[in-house]
Protein backbone atom coordinates (compact mmCIF):
# COMPACT_ATOMS: atom_id res chain seq x y z
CA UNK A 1 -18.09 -2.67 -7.48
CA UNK A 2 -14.63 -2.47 -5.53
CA UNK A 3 -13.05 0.55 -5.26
CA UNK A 4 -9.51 1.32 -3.42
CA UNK A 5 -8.10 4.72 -2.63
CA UNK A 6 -5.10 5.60 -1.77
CA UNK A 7 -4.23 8.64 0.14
CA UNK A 8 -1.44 10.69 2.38
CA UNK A 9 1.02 11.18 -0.50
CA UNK A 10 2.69 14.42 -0.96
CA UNK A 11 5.60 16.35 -0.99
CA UNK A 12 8.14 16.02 2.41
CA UNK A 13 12.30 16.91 2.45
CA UNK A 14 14.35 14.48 3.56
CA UNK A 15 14.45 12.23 6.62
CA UNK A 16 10.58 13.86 6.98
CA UNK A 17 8.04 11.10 7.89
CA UNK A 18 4.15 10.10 5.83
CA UNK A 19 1.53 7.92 6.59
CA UNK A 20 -0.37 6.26 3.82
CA UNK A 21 -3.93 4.87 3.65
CA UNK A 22 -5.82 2.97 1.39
CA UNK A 23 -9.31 2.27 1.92
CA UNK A 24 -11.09 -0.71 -0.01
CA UNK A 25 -14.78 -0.09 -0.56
CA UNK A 26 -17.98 -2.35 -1.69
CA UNK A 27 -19.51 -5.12 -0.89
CA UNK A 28 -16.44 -7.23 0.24
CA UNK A 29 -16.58 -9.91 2.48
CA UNK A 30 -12.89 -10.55 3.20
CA UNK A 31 -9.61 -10.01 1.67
CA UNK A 32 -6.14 -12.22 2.30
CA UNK A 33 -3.73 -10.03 1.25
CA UNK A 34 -3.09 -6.33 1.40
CA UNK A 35 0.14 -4.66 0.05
CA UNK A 36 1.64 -1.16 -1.22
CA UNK A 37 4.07 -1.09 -4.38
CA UNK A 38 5.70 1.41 -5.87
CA UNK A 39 6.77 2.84 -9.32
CA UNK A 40 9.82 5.05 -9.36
CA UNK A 41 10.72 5.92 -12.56
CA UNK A 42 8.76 4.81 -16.68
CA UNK A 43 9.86 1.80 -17.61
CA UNK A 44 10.56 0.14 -14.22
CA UNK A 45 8.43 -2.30 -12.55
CA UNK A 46 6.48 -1.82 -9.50
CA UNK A 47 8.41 -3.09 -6.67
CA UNK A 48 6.83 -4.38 -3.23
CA UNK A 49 7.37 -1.83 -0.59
CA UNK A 50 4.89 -3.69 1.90
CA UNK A 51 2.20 -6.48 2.46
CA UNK A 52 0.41 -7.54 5.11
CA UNK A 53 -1.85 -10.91 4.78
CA UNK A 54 -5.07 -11.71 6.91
CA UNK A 55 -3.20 -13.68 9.15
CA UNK A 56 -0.60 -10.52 9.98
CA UNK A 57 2.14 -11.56 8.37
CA UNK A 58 4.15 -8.69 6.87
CA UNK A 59 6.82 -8.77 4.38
CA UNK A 60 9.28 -5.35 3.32
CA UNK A 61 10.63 -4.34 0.57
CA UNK A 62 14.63 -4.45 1.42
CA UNK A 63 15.21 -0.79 1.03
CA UNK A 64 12.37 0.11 3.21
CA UNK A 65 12.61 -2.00 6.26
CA UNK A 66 13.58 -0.40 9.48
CA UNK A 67 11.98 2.63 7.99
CA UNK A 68 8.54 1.97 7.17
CA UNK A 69 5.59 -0.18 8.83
CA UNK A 70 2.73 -1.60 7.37
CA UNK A 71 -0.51 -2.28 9.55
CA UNK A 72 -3.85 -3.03 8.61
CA UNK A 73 -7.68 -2.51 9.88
CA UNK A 74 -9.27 -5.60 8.52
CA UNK A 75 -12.59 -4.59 9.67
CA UNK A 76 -12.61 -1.53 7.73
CA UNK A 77 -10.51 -2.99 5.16
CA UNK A 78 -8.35 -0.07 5.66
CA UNK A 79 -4.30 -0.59 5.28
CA UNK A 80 -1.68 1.76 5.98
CA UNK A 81 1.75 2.84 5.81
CA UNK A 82 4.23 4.80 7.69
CA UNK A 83 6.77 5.80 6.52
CA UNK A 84 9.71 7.07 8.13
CA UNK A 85 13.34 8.45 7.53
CA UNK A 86 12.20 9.52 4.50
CA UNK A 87 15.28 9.50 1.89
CA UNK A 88 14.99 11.22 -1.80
CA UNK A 89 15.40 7.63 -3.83
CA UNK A 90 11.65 6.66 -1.81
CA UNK A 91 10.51 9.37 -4.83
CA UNK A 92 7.88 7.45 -6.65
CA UNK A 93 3.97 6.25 -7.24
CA UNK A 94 2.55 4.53 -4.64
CA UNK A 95 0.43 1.68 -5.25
CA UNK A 96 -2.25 -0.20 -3.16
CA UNK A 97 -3.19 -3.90 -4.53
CA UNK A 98 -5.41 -6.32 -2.98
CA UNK A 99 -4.97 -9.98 -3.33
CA UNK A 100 -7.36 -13.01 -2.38
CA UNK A 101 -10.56 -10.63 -1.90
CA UNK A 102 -13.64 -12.26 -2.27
CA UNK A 103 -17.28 -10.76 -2.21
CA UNK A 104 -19.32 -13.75 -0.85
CA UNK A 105 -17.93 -16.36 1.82
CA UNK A 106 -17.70 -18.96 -1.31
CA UNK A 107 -16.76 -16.88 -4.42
CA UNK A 108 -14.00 -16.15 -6.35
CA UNK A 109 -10.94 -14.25 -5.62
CA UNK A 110 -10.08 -11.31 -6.96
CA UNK A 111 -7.34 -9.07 -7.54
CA UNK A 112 -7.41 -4.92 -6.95
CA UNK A 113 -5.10 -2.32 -7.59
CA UNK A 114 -5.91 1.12 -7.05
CA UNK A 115 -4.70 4.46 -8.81
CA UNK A 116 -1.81 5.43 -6.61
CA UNK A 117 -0.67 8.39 -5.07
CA UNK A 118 2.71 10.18 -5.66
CA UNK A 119 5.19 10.81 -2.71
CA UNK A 120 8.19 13.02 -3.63
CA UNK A 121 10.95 13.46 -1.14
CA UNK A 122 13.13 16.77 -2.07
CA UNK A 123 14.87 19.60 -0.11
């Protein structure tokens, strides 16, 4: 069974900085795509903040870049994200999803979210 956690949210003022991590556990033998989305408000979709693939490429969310990096440990299948100049409208749920993760060299892929962790950012 797959598991991801996130972890590192909380509660920072303004222009304040977090780093968040998201581990993905089991018995996984790779996975292509790692990303963090977000969910600010009921009734609005989750938006891409950040993704990173296997291959390193990275990809921001246009309200976050310049602010926030992505990076990834692919051996412990471990992706992060700092986050920077923290402003109040980055208020929301904070989502880790894996794409393209497989469990054998020649299985299927599979796709993972985890349970998110809230980040407010008030004075």
């Amino acid at each position: 069974q797959v598991q991801l956690v996130e972890s590192g949210g909380g509660l920072v003022q303004p222009g304040g900085s977090l780093r968040l991590s998201c581990v993905a556990s089991g018995s996984i033998f790779s996975i292509d795509y790692m990303g963090w989305y977000r969910h600010q408000a009921p009734g609005m979709q989750r938006d891409l903040v950040a993704s990173i693939t296997s291959g390193g490429e990275v990809k921001y969310g246009d309200s976050v870049k310049g602010r926030f990096t992505i990076s990834r440990d692919s051996a412990k299948n471990i992706v992060y994200l700092q986050m920077d100049s923290l402003k109040p409208e980055d208020t929301a749920v904070y989502y880790c999803k894996t794409d393209g993760l497989r469990l054998t060299p020649t299985g299927p892929r599979f796709q993972w979210w985890g349970q998110g962790t809230q980040v407010t950012v008030s004075s």
